[in-house]
Protein backbone atom coordinates (compact mmCIF):
# COMPACT_ATOMS: atom_id res chain seq x y z
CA UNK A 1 -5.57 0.51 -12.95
CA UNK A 2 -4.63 3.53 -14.83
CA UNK A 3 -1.00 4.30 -16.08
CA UNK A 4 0.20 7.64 -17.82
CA UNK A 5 3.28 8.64 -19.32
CA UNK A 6 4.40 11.81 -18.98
CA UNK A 7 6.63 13.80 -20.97
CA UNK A 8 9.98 15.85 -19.66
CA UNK A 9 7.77 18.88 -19.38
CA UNK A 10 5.40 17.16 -17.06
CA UNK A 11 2.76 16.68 -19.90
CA UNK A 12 0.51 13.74 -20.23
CA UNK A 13 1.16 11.71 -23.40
CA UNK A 14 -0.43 8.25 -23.14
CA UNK A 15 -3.58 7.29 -20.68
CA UNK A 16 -4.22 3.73 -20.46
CA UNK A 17 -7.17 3.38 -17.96
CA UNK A 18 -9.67 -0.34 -17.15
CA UNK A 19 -11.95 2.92 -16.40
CA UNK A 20 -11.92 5.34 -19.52
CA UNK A 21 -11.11 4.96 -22.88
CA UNK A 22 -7.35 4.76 -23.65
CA UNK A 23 -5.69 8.02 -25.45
CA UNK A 24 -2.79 9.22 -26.75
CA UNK A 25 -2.76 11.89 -24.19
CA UNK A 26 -4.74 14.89 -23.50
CA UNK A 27 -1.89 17.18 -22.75
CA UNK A 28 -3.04 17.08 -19.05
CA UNK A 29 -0.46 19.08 -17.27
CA UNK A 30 1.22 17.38 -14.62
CA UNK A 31 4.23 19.67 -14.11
CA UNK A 32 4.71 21.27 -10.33
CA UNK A 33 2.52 17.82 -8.89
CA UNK A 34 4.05 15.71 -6.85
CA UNK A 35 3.30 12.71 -8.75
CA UNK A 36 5.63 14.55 -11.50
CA UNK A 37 8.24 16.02 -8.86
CA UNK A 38 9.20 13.91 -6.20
CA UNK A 39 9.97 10.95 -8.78
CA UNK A 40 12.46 13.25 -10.19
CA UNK A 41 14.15 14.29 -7.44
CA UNK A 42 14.11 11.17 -5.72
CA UNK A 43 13.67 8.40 -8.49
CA UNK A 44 10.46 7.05 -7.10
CA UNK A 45 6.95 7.92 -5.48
CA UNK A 46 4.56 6.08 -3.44
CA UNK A 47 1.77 7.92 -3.04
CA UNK A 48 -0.79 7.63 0.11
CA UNK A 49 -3.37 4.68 0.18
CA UNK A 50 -7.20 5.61 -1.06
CA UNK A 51 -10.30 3.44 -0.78
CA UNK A 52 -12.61 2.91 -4.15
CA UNK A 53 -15.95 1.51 -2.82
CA UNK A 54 -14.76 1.86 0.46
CA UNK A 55 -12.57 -1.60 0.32
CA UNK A 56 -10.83 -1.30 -2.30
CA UNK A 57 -7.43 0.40 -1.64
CA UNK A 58 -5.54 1.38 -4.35
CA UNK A 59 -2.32 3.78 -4.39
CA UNK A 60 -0.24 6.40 -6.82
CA UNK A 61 3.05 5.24 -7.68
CA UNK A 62 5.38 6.83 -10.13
CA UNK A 63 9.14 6.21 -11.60
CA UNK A 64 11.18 8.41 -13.41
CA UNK A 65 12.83 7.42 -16.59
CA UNK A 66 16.06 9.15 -18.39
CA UNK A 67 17.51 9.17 -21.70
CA UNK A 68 15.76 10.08 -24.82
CA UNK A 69 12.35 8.86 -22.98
CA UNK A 70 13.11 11.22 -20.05
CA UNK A 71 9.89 11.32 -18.08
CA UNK A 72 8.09 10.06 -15.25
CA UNK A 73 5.69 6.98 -15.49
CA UNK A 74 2.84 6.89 -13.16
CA UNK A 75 0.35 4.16 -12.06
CA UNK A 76 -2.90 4.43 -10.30
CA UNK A 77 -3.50 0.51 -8.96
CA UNK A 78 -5.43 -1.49 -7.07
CA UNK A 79 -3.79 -3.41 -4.16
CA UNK A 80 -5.93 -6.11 -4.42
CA UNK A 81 -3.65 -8.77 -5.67
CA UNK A 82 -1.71 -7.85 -2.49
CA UNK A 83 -4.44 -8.30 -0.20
CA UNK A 84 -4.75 -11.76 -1.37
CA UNK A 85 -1.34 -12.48 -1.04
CA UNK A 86 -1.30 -10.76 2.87
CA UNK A 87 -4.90 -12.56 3.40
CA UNK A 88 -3.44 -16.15 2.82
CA UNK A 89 -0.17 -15.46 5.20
CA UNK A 90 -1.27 -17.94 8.18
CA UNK A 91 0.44 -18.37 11.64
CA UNK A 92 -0.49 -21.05 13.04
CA UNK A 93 -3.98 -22.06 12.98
CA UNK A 94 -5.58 -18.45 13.82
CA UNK A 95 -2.81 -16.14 13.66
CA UNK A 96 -3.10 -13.58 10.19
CA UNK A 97 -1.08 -10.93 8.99
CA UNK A 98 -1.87 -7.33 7.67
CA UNK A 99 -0.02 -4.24 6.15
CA UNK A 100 -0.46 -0.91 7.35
CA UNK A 101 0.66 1.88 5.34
CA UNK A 102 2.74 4.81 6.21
CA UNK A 103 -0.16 6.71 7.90
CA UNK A 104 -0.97 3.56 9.90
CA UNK A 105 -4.01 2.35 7.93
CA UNK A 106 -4.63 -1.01 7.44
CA UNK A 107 -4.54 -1.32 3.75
CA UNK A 108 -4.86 -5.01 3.00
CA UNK A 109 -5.89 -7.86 5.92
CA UNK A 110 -7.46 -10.85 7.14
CA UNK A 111 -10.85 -10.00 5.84
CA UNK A 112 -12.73 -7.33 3.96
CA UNK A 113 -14.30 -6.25 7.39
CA UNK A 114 -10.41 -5.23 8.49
CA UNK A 115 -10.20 -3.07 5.87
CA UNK A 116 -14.25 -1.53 6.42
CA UNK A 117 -13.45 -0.84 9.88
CA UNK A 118 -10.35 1.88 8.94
CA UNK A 119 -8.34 0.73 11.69
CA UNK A 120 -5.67 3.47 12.53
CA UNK A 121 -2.61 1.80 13.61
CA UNK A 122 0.08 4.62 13.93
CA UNK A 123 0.69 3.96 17.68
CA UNK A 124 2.03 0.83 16.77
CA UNK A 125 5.15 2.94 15.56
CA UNK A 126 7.11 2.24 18.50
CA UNK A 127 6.28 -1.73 18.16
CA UNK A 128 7.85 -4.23 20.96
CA UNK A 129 8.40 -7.23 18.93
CA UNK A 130 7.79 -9.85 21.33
CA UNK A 131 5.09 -7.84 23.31
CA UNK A 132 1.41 -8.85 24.55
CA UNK A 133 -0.78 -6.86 22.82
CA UNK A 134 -3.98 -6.11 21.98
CA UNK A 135 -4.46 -7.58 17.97
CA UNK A 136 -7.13 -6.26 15.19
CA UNK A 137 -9.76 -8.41 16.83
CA UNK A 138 -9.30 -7.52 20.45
CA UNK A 139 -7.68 -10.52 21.81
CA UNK A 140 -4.07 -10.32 23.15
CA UNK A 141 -1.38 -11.24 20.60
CA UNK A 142 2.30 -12.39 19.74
CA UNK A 143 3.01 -9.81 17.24
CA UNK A 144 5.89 -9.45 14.56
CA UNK A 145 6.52 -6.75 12.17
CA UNK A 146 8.96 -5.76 8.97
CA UNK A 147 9.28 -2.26 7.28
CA UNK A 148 8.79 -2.29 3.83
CA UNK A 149 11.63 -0.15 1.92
CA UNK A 150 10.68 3.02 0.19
CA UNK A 151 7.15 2.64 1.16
CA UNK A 152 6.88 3.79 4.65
CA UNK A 153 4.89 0.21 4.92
CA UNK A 154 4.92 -2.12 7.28
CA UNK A 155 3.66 -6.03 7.65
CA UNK A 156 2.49 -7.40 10.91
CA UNK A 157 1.85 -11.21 11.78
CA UNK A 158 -0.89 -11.74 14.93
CA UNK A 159 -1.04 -14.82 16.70
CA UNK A 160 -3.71 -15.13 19.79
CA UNK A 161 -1.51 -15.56 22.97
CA UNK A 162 -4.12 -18.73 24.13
CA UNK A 163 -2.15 -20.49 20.73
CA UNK A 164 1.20 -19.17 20.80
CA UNK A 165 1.06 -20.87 24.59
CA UNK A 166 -0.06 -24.35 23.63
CA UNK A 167 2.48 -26.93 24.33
CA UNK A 168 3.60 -28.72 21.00
């Protein structure tokens, strides 16, 4: 995780980094990015998804503050706290659940072979909640989704037709 503040002018004034050593700013300049302009125009930014160690996804994310601390904030973090949350969402006794982000990556899944595999999901755009389809492992599925808001994100739950047909 890395988080730097940046001044009105777009210039870095604190880095706090679990990589590098933390500083009271280089002076980086910022200004004209969109990490440093589409906060301020819009009040937020979610930047796109990108892998460390190839399963490790992590994401940009800036805020804009106003007042006499008028800046923007921004955070480079690892989504690995929510892939554990997504990786213990159960339906049923096999069903999972996964997020795919706003290019149609999965970004945080069942296992840490979903993620290896880069799984492009933007067909699933036009989703039929409800349908029989084929799921991340191949097998027809139940599947559900919900957008995420601001994020472009969305959350699917899977569950294998053969359980979703059981009697109770």
């Amino acid at each position: 995780c890395e988080i730097v503040r940046l001044a009105g002018a777009g210039k870095d004034l604190l880095r706090v980094s679990r990589f590098a050593s933390d500083t009271g700013g280089c002076g980086a300049d910022f200004s004209g990015g969109v990490r440093d302009l589409e906060p301020r125009k819009r009040g937020t930014y979610v930047g796109a998804v990108y892998f460390r160690n190839a399963t490790e996804p992590y994401v940009s994310l800036a805020l804009a503050r106003d007042g006499g601390n008028a800046g923007v904030t921004l955070a480079e973090t690892s989504l690995r706290a929510v892939n554990g949350v997504v990786r213990s969402v159960k339906s049923g006794e096999s069903g999972y659940a996964f997020l795919v982000d706003g290019s149609g990556r999965v970004v945080a899944g069942p296992d840490t072979g979903t993620l290896r595999q880069h799984f492009d999901l933007s067909r699933l755009s036009e989703h039929d909640p409800g349908a029989v389809q084929s799921g991340l492992t191949g097998v027809p599925v139940l599947s559900a989704q919900a957008a995420i808001p601001t994020t472009g994100w969305r959350v699917f739950v899977e569950l294998p037709t053969t359980e979703a047909r059981q009697p109770l």
